[in-house]
PDB file of N, CA and C in Angstrom:
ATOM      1  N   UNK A   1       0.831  -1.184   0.000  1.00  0.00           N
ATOM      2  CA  UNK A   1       0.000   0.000   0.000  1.00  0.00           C
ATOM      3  C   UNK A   1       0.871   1.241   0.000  1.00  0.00           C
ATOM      4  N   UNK A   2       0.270   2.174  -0.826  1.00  0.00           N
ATOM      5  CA  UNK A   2       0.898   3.795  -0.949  1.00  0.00           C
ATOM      6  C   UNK A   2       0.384   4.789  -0.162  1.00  0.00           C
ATOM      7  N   UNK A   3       0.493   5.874   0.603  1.00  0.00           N
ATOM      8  CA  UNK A   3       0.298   6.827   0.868  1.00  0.00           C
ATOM      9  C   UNK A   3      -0.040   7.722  -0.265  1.00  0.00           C
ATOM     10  N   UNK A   4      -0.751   8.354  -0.091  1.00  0.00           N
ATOM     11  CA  UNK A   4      -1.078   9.329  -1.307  1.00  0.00           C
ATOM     12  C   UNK A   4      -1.185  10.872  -0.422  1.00  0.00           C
ATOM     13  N   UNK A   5      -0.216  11.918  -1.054  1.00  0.00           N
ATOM     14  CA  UNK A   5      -0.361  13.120  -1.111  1.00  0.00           C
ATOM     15  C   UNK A   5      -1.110  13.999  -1.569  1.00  0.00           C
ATOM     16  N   UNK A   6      -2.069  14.792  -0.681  1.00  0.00           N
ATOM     17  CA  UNK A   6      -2.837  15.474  -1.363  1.00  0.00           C
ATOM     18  C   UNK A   6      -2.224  17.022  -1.221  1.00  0.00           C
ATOM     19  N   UNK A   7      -2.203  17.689  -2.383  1.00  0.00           N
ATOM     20  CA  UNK A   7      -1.500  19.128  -2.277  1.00  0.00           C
ATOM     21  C   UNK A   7      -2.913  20.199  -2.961  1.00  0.00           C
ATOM     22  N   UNK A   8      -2.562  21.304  -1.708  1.00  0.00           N
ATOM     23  CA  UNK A   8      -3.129  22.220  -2.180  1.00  0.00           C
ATOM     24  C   UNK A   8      -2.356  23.425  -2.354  1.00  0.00           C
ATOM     25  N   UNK A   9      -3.315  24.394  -3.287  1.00  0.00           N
ATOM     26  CA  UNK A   9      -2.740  25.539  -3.059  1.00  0.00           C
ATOM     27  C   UNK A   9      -3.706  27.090  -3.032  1.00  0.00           C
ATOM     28  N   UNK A  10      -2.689  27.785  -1.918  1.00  0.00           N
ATOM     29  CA  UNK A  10      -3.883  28.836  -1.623  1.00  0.00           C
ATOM     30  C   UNK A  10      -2.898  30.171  -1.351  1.00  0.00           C
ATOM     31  N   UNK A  11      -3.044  31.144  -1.087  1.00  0.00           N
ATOM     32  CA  UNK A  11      -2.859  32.504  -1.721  1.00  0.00           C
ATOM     33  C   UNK A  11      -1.960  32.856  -0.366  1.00  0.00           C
ATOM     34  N   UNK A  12      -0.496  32.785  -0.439  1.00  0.00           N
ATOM     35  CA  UNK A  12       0.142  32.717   1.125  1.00  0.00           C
ATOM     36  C   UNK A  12      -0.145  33.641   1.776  1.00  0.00           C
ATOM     37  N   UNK A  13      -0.738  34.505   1.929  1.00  0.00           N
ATOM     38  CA  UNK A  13      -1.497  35.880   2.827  1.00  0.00           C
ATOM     39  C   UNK A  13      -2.557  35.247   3.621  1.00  0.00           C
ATOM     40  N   UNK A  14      -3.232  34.303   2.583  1.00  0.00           N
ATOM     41  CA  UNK A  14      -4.419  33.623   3.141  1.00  0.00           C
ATOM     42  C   UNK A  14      -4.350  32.600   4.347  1.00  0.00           C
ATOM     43  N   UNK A  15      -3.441  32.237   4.430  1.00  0.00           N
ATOM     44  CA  UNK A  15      -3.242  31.043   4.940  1.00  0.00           C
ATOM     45  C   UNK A  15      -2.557  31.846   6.169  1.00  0.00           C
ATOM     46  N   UNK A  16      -1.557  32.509   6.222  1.00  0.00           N
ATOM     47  CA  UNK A  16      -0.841  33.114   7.195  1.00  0.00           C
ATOM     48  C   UNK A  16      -1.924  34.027   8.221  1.00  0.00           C
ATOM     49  N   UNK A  17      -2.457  34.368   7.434  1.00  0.00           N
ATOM     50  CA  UNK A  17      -4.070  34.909   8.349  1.00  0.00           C
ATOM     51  C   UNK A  17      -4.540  34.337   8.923  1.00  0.00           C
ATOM     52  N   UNK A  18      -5.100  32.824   8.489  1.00  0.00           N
ATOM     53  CA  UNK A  18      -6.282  32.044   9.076  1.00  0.00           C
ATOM     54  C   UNK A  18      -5.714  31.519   9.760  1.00  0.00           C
ATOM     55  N   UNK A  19      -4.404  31.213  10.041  1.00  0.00           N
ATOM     56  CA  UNK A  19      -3.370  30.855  11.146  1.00  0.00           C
ATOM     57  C   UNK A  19      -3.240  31.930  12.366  1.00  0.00           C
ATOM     58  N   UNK A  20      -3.396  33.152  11.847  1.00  0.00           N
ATOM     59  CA  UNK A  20      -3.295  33.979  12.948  1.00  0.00           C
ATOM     60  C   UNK A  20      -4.423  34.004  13.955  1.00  0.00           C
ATOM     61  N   UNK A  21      -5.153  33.791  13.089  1.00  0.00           N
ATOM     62  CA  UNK A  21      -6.421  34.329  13.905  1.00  0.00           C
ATOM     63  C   UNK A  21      -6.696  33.557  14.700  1.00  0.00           C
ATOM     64  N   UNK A  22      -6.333  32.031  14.395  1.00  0.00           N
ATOM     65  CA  UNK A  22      -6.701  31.114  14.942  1.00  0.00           C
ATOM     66  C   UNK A  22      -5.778  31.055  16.166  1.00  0.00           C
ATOM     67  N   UNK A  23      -4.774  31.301  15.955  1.00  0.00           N
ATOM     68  CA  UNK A  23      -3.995  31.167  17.012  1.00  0.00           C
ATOM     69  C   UNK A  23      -3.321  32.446  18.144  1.00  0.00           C
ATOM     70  N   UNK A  24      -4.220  33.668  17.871  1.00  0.00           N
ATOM     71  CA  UNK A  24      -4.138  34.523  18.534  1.00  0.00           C
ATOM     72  C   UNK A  24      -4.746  34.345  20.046  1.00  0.00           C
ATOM     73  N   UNK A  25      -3.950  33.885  20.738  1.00  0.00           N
ATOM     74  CA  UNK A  25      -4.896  33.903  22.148  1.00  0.00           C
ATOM     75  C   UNK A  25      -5.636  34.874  22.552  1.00  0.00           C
ATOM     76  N   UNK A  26      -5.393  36.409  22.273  1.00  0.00           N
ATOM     77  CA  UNK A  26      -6.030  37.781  22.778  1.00  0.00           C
ATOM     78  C   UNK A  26      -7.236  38.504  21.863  1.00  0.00           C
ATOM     79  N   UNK A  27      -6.968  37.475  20.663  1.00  0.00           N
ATOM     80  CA  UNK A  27      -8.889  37.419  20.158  1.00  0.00           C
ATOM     81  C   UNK A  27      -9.693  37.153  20.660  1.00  0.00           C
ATOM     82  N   UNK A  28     -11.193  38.087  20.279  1.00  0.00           N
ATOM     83  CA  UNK A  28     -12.144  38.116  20.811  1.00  0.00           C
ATOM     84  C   UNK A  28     -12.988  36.677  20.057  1.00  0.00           C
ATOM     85  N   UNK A  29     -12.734  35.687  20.628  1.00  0.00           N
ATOM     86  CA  UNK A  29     -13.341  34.342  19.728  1.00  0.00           C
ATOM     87  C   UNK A  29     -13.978  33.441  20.887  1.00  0.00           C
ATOM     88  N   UNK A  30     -14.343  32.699  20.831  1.00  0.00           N
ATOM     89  CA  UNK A  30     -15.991  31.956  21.360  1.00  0.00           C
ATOM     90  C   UNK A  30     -14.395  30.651  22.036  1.00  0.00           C
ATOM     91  N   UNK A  31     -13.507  30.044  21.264  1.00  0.00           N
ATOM     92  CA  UNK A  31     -12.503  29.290  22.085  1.00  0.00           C
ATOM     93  C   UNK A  31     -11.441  29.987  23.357  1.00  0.00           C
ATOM     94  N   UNK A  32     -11.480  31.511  22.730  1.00  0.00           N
ATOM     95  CA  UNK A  32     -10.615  31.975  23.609  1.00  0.00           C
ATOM     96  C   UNK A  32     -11.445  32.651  24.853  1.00  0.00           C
ATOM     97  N   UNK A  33     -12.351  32.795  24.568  1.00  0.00           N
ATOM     98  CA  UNK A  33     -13.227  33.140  25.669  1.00  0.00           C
ATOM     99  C   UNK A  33     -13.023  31.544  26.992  1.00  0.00           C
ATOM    100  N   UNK A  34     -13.795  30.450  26.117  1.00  0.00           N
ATOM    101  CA  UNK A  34     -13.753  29.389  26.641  1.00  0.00           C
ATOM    102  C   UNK A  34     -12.548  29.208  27.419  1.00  0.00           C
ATOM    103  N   UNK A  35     -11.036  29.680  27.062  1.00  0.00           N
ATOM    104  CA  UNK A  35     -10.258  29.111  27.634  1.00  0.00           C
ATOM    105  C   UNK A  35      -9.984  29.677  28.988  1.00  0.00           C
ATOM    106  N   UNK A  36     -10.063  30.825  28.739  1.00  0.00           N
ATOM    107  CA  UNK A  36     -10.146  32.160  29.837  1.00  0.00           C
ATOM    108  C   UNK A  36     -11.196  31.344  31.205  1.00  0.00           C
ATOM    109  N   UNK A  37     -12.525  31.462  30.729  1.00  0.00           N
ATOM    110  CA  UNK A  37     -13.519  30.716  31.715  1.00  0.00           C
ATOM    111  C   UNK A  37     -13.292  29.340  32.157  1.00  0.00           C
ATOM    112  N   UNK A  38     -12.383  28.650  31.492  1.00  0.00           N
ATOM    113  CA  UNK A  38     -11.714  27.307  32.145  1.00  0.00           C
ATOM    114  C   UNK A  38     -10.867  27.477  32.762  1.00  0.00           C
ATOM    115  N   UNK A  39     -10.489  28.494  33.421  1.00  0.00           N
ATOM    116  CA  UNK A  39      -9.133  29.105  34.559  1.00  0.00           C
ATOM    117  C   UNK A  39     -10.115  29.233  35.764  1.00  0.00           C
ATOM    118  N   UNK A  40     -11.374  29.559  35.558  1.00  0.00           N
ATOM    119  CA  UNK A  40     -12.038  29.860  36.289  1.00  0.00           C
ATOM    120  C   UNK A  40     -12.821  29.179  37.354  1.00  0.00           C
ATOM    121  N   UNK A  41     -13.351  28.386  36.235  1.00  0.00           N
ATOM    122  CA  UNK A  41     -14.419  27.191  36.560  1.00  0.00           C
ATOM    123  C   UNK A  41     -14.078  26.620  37.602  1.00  0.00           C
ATOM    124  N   UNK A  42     -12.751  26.362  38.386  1.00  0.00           N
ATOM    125  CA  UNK A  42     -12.511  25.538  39.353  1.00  0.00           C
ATOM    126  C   UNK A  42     -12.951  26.531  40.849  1.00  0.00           C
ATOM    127  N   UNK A  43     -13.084  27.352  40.572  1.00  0.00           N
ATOM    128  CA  UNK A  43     -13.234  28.474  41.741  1.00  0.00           C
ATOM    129  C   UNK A  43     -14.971  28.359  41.709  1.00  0.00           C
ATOM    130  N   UNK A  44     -15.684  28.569  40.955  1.00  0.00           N
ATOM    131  CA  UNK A  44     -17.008  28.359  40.749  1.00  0.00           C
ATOM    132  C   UNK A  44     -17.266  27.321  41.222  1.00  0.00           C
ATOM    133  N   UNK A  45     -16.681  26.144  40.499  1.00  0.00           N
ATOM    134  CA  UNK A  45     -17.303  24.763  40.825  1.00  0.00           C
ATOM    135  C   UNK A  45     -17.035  24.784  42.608  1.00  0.00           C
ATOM    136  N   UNK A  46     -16.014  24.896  42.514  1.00  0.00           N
ATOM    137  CA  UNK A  46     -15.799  24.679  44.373  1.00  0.00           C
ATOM    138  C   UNK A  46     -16.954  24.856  45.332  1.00  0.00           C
ATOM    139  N   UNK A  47     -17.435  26.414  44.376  1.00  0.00           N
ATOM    140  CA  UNK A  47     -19.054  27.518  45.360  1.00  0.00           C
ATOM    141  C   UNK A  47     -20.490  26.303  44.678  1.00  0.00           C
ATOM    142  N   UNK A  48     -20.337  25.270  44.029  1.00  0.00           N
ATOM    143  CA  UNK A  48     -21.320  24.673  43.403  1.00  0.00           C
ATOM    144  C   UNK A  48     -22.253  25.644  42.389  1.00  0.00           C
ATOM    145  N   UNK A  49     -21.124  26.358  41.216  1.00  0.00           N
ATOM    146  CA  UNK A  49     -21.859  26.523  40.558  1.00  0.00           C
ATOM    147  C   UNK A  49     -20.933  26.516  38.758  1.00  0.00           C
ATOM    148  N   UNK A  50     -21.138  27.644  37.801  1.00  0.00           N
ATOM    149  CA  UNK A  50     -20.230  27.085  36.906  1.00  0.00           C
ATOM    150  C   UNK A  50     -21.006  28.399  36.075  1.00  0.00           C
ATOM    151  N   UNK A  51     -20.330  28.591  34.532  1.00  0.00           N
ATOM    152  CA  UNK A  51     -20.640  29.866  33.787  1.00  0.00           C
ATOM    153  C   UNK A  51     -20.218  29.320  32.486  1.00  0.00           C
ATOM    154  N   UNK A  52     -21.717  28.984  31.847  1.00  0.00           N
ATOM    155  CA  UNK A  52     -21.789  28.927  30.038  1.00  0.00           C
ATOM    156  C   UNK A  52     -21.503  30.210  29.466  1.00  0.00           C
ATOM    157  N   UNK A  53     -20.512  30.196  27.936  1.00  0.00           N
ATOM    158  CA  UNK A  53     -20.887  31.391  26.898  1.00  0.00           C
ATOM    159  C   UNK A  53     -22.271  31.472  26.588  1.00  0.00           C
ATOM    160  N   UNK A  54     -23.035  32.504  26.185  1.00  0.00           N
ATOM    161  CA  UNK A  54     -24.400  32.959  25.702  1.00  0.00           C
ATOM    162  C   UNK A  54     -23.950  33.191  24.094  1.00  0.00           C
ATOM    163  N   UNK A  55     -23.460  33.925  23.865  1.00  0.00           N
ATOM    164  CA  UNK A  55     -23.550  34.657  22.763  1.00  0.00           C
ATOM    165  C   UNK A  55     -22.177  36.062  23.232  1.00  0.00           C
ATOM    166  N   UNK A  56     -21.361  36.171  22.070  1.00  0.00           N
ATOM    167  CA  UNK A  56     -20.675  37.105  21.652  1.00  0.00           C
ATOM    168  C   UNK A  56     -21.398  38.254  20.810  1.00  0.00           C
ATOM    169  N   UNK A  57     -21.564  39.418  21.527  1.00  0.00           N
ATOM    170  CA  UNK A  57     -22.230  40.883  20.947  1.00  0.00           C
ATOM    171  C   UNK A  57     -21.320  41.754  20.603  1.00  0.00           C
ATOM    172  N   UNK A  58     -20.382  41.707  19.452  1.00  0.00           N
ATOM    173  CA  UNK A  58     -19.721  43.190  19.067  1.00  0.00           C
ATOM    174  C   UNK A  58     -18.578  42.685  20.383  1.00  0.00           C
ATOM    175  N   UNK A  59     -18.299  43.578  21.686  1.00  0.00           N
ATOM    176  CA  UNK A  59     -17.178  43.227  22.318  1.00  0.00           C
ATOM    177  C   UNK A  59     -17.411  42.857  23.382  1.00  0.00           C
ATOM    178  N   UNK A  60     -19.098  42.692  23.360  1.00  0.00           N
ATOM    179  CA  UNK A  60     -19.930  42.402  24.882  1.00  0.00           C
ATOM    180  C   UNK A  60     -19.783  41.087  24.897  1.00  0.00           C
ATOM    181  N   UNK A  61     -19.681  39.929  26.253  1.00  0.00           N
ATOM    182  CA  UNK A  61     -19.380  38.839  26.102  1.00  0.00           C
ATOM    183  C   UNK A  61     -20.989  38.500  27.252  1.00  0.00           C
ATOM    184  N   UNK A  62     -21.864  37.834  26.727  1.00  0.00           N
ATOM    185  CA  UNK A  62     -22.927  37.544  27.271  1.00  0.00           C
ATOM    186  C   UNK A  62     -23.147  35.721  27.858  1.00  0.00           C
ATOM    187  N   UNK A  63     -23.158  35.762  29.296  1.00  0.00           N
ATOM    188  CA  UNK A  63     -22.753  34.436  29.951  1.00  0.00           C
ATOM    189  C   UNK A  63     -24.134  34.455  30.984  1.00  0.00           C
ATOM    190  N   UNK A  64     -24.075  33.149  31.201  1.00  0.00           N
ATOM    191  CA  UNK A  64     -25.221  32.698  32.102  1.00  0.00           C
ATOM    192  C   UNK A  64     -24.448  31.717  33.471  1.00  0.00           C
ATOM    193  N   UNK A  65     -24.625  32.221  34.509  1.00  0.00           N
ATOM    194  CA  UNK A  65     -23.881  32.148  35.160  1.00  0.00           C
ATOM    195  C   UNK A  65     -25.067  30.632  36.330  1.00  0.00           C
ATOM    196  N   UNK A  66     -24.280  29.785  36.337  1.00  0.00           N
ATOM    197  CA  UNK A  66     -25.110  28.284  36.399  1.00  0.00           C
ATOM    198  C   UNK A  66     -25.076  28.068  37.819  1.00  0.00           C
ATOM    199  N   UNK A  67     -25.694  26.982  38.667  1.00  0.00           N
ATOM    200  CA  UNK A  67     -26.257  26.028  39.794  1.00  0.00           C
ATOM    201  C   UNK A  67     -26.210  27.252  41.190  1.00  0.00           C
ATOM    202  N   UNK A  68     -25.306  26.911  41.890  1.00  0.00           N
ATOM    203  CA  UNK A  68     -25.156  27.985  42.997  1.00  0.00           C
ATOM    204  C   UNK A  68     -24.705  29.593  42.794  1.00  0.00           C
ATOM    205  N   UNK A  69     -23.940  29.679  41.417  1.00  0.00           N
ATOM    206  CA  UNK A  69     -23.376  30.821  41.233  1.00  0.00           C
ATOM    207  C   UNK A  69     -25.153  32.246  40.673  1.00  0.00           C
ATOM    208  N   UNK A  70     -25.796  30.966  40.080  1.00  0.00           N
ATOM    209  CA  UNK A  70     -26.941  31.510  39.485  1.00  0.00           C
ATOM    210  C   UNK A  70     -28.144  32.094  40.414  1.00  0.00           C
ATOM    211  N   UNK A  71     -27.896  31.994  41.344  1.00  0.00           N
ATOM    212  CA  UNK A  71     -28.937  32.260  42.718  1.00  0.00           C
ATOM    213  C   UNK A  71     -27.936  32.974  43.918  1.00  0.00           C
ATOM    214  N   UNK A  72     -26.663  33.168  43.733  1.00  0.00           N
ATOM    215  CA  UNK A  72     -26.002  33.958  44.851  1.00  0.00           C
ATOM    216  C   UNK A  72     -26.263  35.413  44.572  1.00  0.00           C
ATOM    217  N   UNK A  73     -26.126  36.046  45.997  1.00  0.00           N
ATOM    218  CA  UNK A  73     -26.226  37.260  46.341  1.00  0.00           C
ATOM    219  C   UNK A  73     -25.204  38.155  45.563  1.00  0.00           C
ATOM    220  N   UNK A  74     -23.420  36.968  45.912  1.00  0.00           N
ATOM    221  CA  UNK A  74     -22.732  37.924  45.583  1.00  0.00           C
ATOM    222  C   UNK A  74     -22.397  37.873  43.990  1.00  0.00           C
ATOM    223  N   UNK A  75     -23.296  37.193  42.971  1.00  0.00           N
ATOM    224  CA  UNK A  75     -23.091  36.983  41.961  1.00  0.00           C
ATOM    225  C   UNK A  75     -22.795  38.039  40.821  1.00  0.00           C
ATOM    226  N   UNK A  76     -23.222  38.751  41.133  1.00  0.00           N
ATOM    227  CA  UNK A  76     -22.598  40.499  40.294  1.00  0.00           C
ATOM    228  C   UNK A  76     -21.579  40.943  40.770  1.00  0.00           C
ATOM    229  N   UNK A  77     -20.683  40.804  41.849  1.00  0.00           N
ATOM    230  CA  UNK A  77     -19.276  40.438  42.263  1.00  0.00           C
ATOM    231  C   UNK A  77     -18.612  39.782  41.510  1.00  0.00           C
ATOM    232  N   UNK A  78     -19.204  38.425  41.248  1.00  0.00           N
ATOM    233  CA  UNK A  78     -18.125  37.275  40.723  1.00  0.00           C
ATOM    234  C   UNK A  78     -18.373  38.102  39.508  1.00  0.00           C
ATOM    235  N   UNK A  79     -19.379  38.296  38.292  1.00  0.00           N
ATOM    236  CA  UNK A  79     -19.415  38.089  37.280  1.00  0.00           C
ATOM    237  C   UNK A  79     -18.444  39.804  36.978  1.00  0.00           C
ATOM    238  N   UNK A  80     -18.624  40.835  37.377  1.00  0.00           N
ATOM    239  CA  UNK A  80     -17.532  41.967  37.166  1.00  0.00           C
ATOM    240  C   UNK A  80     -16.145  42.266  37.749  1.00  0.00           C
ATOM    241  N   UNK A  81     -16.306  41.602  39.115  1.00  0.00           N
ATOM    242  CA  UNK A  81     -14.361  41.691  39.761  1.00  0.00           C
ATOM    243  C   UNK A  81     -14.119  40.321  39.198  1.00  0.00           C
ATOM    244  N   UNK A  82     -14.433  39.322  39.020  1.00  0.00           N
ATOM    245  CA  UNK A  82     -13.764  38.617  38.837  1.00  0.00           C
ATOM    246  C   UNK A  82     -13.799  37.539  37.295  1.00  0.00           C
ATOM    247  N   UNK A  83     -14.944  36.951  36.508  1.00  0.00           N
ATOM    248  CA  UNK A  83     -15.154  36.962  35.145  1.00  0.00           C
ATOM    249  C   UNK A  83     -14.837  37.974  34.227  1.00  0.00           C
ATOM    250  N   UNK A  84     -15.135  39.364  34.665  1.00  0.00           N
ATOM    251  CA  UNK A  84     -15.143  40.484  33.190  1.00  0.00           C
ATOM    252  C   UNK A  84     -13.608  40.962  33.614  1.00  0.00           C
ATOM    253  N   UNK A  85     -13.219  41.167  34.816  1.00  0.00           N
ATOM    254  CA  UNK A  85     -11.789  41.453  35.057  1.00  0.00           C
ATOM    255  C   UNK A  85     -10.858  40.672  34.319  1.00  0.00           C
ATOM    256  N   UNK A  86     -11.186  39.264  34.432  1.00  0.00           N
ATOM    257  CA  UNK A  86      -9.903  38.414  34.029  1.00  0.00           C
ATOM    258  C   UNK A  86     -10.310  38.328  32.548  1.00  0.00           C
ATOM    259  N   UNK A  87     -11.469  38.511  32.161  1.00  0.00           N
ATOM    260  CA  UNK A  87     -11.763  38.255  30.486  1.00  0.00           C
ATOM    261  C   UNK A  87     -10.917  39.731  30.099  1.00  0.00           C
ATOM    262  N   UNK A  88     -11.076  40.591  30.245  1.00  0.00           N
ATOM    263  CA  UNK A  88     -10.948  41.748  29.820  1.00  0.00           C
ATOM    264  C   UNK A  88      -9.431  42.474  29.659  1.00  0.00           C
ATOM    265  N   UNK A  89      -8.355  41.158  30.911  1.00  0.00           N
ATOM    266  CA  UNK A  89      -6.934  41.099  30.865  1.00  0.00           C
ATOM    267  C   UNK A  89      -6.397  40.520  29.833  1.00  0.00           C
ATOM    268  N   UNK A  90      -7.330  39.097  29.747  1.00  0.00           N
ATOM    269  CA  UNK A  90      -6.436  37.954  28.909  1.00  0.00           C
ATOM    270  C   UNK A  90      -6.881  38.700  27.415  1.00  0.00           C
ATOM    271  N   UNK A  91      -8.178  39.369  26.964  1.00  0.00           N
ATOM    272  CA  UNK A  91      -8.374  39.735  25.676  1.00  0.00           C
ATOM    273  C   UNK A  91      -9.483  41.081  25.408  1.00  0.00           C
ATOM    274  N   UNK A  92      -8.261  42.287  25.242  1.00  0.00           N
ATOM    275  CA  UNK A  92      -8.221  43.222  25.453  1.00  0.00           C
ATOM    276  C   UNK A  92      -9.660  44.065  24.979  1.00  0.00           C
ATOM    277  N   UNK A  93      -9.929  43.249  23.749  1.00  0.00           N
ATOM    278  CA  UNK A  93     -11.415  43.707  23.033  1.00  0.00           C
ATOM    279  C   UNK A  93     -12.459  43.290  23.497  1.00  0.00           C
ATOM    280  N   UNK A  94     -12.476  42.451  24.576  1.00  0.00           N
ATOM    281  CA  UNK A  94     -14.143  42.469  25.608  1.00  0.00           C
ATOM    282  C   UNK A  94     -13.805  44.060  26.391  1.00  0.00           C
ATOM    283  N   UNK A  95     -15.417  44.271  26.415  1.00  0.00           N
ATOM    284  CA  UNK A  95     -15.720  45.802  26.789  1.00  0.00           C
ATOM    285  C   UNK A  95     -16.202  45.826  28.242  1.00  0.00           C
ATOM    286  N   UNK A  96     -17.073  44.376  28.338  1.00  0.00           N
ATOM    287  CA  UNK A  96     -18.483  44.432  29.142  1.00  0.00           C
ATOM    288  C   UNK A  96     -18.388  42.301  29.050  1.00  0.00           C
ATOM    289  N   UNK A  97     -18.895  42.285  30.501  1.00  0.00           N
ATOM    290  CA  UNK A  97     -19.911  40.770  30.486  1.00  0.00           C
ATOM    291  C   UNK A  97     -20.982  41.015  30.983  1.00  0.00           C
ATOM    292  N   UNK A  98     -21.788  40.223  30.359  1.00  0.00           N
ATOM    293  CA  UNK A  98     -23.293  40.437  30.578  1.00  0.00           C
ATOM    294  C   UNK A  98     -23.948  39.708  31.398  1.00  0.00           C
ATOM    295  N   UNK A  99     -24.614  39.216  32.632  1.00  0.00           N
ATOM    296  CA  UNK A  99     -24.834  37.839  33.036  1.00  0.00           C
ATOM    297  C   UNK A  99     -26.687  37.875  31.819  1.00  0.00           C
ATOM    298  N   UNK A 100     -26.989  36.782  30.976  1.00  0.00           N
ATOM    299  CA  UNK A 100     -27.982  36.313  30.554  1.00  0.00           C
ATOM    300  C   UNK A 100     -29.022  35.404  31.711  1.00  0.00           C
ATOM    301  N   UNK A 101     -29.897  35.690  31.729  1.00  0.00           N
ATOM    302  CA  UNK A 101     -30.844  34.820  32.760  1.00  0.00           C
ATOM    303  C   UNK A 101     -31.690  33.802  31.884  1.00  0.00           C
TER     304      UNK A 101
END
């Protein structure tokens, strides 16, 4: 049996882009968000609770903030000192988090 090579070709600007973007950690993107909120999650989970993405608005990052975290008092605490703070370090173009209900 042979291996077979498949070759493409595409416009080297193009490619050097879709590499960037992809691999820009300080983009405003739905994985890099994710990764940011997986630093997190262990501090949440601890309080019995946890925080889905909603939807990305322009530079607003809109989250629903889950189990115990979703019914605490101090939950507009967590979600601005400490979610929109650290989102807003790791990637400079979030403006705002939103908690979604």
């Amino acid at each position: 049996m042979s291996a077979e090579t498949i070759t493409t070709t595409a416009p080297e600007g193009a490619v050097a882009e879709a590499v960037a973007a992809d691999s820009d950690p300080r983009a405003l993107t739905i994985p890099n968000v994710e990764r940011v909120l997986d630093e997190l999650r262990p501090y949440l989970m601890a309080d019995g609770g946890n925080v889905e993405i909603v939807e990305i608005d322009g530079p607003i990052v809109k989250v629903r903030l889950q189990g115990a975290c979703g019914s605490c008092p101090s939950s507009t605490m967590t979600l601005k000192m400490g979610i929109e703070r650290k989102l807003r370090e790791a990637i400079p173009e979030v403006a705002e988090v939103i908690q979604v209900l």
